[in-house]
Protein backbone atom coordinates (compact mmCIF):
# COMPACT_ATOMS: atom_id res chain seq x y z
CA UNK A 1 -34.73 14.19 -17.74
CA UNK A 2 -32.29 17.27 -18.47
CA UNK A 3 -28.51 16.51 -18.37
CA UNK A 4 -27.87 20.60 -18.90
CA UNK A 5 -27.38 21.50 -16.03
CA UNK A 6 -24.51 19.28 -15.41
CA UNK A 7 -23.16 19.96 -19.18
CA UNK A 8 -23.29 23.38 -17.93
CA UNK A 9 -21.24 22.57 -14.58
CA UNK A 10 -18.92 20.90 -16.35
CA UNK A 11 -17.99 24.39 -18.74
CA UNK A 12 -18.35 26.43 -15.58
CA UNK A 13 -15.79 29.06 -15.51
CA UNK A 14 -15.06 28.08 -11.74
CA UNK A 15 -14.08 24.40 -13.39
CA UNK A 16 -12.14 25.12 -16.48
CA UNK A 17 -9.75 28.42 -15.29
CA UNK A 18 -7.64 26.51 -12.68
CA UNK A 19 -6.80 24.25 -15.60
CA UNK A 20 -5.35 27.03 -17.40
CA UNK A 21 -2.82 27.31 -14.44
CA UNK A 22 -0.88 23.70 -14.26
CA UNK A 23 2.41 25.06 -15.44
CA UNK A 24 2.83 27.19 -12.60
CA UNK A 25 0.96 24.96 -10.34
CA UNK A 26 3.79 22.09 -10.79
CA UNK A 27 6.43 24.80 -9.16
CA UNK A 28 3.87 25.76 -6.25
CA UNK A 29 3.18 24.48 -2.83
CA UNK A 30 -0.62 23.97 -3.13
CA UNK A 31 -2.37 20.83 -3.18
CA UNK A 32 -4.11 21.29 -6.35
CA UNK A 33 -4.50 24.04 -9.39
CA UNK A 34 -7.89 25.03 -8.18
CA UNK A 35 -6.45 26.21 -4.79
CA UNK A 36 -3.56 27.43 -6.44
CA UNK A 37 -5.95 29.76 -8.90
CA UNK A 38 -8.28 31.13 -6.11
CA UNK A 39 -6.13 30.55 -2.98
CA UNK A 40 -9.28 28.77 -1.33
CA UNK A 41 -10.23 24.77 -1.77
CA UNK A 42 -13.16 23.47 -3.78
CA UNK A 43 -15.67 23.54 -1.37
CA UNK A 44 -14.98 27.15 0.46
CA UNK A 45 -15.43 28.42 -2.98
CA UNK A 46 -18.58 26.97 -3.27
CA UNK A 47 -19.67 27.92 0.21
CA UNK A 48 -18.63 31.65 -0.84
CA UNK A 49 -20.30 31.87 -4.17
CA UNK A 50 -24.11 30.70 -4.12
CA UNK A 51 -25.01 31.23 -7.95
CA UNK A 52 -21.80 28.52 -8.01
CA UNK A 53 -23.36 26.47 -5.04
CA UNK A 54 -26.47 26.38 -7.10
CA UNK A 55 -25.29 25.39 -10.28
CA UNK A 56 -23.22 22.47 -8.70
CA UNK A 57 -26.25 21.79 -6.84
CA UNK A 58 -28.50 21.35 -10.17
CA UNK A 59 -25.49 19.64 -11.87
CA UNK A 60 -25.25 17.14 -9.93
CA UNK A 61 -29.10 16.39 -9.56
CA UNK A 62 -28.97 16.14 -12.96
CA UNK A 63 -26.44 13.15 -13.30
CA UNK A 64 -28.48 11.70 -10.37
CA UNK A 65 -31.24 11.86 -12.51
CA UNK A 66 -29.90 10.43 -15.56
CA UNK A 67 -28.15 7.80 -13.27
CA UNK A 68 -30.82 6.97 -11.47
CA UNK A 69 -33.11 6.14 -14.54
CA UNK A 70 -30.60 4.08 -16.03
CA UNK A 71 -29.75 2.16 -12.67
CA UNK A 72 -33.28 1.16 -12.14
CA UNK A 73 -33.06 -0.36 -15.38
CA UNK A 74 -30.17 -1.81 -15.92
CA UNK A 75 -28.58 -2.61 -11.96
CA UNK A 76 -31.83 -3.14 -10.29
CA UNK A 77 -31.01 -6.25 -8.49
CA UNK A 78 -27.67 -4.36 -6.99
CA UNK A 79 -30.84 -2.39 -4.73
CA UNK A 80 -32.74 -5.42 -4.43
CA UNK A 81 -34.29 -6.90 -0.90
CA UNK A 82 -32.58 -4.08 1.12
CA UNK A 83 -34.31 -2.93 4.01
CA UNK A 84 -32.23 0.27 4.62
CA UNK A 85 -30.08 2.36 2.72
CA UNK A 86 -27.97 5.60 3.01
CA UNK A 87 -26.74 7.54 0.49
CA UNK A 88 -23.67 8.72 1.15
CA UNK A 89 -22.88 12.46 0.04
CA UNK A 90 -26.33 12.74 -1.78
CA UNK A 91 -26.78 15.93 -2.06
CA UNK A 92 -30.17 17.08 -2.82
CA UNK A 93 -31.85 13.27 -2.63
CA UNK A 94 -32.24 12.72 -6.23
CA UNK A 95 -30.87 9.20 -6.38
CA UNK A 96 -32.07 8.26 -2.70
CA UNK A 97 -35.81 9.28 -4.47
CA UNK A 98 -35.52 7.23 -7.27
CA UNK A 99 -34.80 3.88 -5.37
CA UNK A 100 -37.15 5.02 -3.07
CA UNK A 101 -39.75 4.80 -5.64
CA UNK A 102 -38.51 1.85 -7.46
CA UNK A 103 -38.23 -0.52 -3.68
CA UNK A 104 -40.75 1.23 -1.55
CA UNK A 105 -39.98 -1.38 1.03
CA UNK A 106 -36.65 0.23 1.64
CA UNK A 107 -36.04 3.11 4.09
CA UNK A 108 -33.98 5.26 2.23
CA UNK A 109 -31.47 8.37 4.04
CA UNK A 110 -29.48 10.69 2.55
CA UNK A 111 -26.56 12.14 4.38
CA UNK A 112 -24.78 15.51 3.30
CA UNK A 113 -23.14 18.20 4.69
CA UNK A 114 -26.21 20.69 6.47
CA UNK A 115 -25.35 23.41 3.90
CA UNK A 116 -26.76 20.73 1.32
CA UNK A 117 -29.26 19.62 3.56
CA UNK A 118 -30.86 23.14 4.07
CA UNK A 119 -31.13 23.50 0.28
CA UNK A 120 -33.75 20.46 -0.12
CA UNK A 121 -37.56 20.95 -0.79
CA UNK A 122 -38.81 17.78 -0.95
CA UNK A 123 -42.02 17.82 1.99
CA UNK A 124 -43.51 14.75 0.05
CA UNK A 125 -40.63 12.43 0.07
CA UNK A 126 -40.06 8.71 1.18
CA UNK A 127 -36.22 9.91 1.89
CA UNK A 128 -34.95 11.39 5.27
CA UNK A 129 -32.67 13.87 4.71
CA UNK A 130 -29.66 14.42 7.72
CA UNK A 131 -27.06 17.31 8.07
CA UNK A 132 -23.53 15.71 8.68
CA UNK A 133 -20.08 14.71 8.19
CA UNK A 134 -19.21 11.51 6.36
CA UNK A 135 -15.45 11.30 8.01
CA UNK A 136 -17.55 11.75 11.60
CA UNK A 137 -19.68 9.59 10.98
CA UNK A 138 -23.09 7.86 8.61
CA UNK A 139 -26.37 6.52 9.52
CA UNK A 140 -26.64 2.63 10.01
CA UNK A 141 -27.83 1.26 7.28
CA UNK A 142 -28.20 -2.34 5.49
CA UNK A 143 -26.48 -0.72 2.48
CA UNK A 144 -24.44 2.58 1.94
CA UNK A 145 -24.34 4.27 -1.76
CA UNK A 146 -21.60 6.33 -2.46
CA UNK A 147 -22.27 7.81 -6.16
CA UNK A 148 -19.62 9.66 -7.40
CA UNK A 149 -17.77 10.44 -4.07
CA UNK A 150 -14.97 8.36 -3.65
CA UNK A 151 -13.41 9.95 -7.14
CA UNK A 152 -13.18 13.50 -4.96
CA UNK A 153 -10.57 12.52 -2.44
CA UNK A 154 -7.20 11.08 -1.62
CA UNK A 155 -6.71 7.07 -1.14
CA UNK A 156 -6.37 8.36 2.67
CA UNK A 157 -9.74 9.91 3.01
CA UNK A 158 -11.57 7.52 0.77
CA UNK A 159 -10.04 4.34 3.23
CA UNK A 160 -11.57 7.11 5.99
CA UNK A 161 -14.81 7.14 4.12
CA UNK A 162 -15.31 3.31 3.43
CA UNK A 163 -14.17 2.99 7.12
CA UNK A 164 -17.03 4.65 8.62
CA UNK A 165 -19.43 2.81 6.08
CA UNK A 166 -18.15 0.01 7.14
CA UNK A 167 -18.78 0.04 10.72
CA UNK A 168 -22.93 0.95 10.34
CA UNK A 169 -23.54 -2.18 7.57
CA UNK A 170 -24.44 -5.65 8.60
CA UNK A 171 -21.89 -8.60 7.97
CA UNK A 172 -22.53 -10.05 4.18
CA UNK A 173 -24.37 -12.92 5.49
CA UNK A 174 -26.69 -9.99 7.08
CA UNK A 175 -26.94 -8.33 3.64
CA UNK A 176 -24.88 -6.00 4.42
CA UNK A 177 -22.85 -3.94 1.36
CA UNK A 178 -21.81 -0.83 0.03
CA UNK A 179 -22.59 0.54 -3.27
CA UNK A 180 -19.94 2.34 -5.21
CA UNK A 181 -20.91 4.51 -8.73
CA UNK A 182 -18.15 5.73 -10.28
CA UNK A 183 -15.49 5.32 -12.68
CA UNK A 184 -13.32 1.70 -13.40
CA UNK A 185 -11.14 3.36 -16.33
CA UNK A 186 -10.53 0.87 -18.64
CA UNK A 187 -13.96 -0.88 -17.35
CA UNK A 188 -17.09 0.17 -19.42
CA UNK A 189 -20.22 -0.74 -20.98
CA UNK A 190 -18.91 0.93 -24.34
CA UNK A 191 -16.34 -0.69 -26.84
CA UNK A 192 -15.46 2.87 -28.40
CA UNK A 193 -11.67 4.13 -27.48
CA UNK A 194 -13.30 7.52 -26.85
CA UNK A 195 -15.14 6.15 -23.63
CA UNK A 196 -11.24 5.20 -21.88
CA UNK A 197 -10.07 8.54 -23.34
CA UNK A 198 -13.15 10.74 -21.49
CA UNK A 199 -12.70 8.47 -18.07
CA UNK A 200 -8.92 10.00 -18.32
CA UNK A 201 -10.56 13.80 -18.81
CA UNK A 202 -12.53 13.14 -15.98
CA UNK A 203 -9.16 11.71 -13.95
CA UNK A 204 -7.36 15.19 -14.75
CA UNK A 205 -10.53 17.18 -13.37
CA UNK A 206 -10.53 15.67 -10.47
CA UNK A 207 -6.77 16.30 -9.81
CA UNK A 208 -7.21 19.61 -11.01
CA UNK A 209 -10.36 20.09 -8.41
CA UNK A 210 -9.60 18.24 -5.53
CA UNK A 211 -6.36 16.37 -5.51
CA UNK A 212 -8.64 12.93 -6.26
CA UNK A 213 -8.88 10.76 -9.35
CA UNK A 214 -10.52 8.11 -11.39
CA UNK A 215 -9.18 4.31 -10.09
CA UNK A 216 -8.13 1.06 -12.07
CA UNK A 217 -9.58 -2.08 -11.14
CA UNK A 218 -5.81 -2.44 -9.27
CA UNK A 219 -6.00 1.42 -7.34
CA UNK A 220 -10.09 0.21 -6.30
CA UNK A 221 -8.81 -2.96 -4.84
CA UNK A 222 -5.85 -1.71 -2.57
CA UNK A 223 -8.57 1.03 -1.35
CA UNK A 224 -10.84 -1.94 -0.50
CA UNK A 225 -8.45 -4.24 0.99
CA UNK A 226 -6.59 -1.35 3.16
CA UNK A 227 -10.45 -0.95 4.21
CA UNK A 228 -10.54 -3.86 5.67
CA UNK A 229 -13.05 -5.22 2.78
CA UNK A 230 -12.90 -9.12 1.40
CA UNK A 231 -14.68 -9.12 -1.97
CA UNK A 232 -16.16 -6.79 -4.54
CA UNK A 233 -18.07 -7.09 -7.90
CA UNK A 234 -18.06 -4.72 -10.57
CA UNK A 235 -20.83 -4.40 -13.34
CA UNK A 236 -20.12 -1.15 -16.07
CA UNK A 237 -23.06 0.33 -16.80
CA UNK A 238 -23.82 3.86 -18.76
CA UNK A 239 -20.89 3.72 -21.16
CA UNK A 240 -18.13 5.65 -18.33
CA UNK A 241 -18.84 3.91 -15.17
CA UNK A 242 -19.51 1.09 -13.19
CA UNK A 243 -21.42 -0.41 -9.96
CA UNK A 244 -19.26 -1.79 -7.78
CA UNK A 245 -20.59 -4.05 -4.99
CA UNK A 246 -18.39 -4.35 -1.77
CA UNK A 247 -18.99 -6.46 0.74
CA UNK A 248 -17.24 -6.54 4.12
């Protein structure tokens, strides 16, 4: 387990100079300071620049890793008696592998954009990997993961998102669910004020990447309920974030 490579995304000069920019950003047009600083969105610049493409790449197989591990050991009944899952947006299969190992009696997917896809080397693997579009459309599934996705985009497009989870899961009774890992700020595993404090760091990132944020408890449960969800549970894990189970 080696979290560098997503210490090393996170100081990427890609990440930190659009935040140099908010003064002017406030008086500009664009949607967020990172389009505002290179006059592209997040993800054409990381089309355009592969050494970037890469590092995200290995960043976020990284957390995955870490993530993983500690999921397994501390959530594993959240993964427990499903017969299918997709992973939502993830990326190179990291996290579908590890609950692939852990329940090998669960067919595991992992749906990302082809670019992702083509990037994978993994001929050994319990996981089937497809090229797609999660606002076209995901896999059916008993359960759909979404680790750190929702956190990247809009209330709009994350109601879009859960949406088109929603319609490939089984009813509750069924088993059907979707998995959510990301951030509850003010919801964590750790009693130290520092842990609320870096969950608001992360919340300006992702305004300064992509025009999304971290959600309250509150902001989670209008998403679910304009989703056309009835329930949820959430369970902090890993200090910053939480599982959230959400069940149509």
């Amino acid at each position: 387990m080696n979290v560098l490579p997503f210490a090393s995304l996170v100081v990427d000069p890609n990440i930190i100079d659009p935040s140099h920019i908010l003064g002017p950003w406030f008086k500009s047009p664009k949607g967020t300071p990172f389009e505002f600083y290179f006059s592209k969105g997040f993800w054409e610049v990381v089309d355009e620049k592969p050494e970037f493409n890469k590092g995200f790449n290995e960043g976020m197989a990284s957390d995955s890793e870490l993530v993983g591990d500690v999921v397994m050991m501390t959530c594993r009944d959240v993964f427990k008696g499903l017969k299918s899952l997709v992973d939502v947006g993830g990326g190179t299969g990291i996290m579908a592998r590890a609950i692939a190992h852990a329940f090998p009696e669960t067919k595991c997917t992992v749906l990302d954009l082809p670019h992702v896809i083509n990037t994978v080397n993994d001929d050994n693997s319990l996981v089937e990997y497809i090229g797609g579009d999660m606002f076209v459309s995901v896999p059916h599934a008993n359960a759909a993961l979404l680790k750190w996705i929702l956190h990247d985009w809009d209330d709009e497009d994350c109601v879009k998102i859960l949406q088109n989870c929603k319609k490939v899961i089984p009813t509750r009774d069924q088993g059907g669910k979707i998995i959510i890992i990301d951030m509850v700020v003010g919801v964590t595993s750790d009693k130290h004020a520092y842990a609320v404090e870096t969950q608001l760091l992360f919340d300006m990132m992702m305004m300064i990447l992509f025009n999304g944020k971290e959600r309250n408890e509150s902001d989670w449960r209008k998403l679910f309920l304009a989703a056309g969800f009835k329930d949820y549970k959430i369970t902090p894990f890993l200090g910053l974030r939480s599982v959230i189970e959400l069940y149509p």
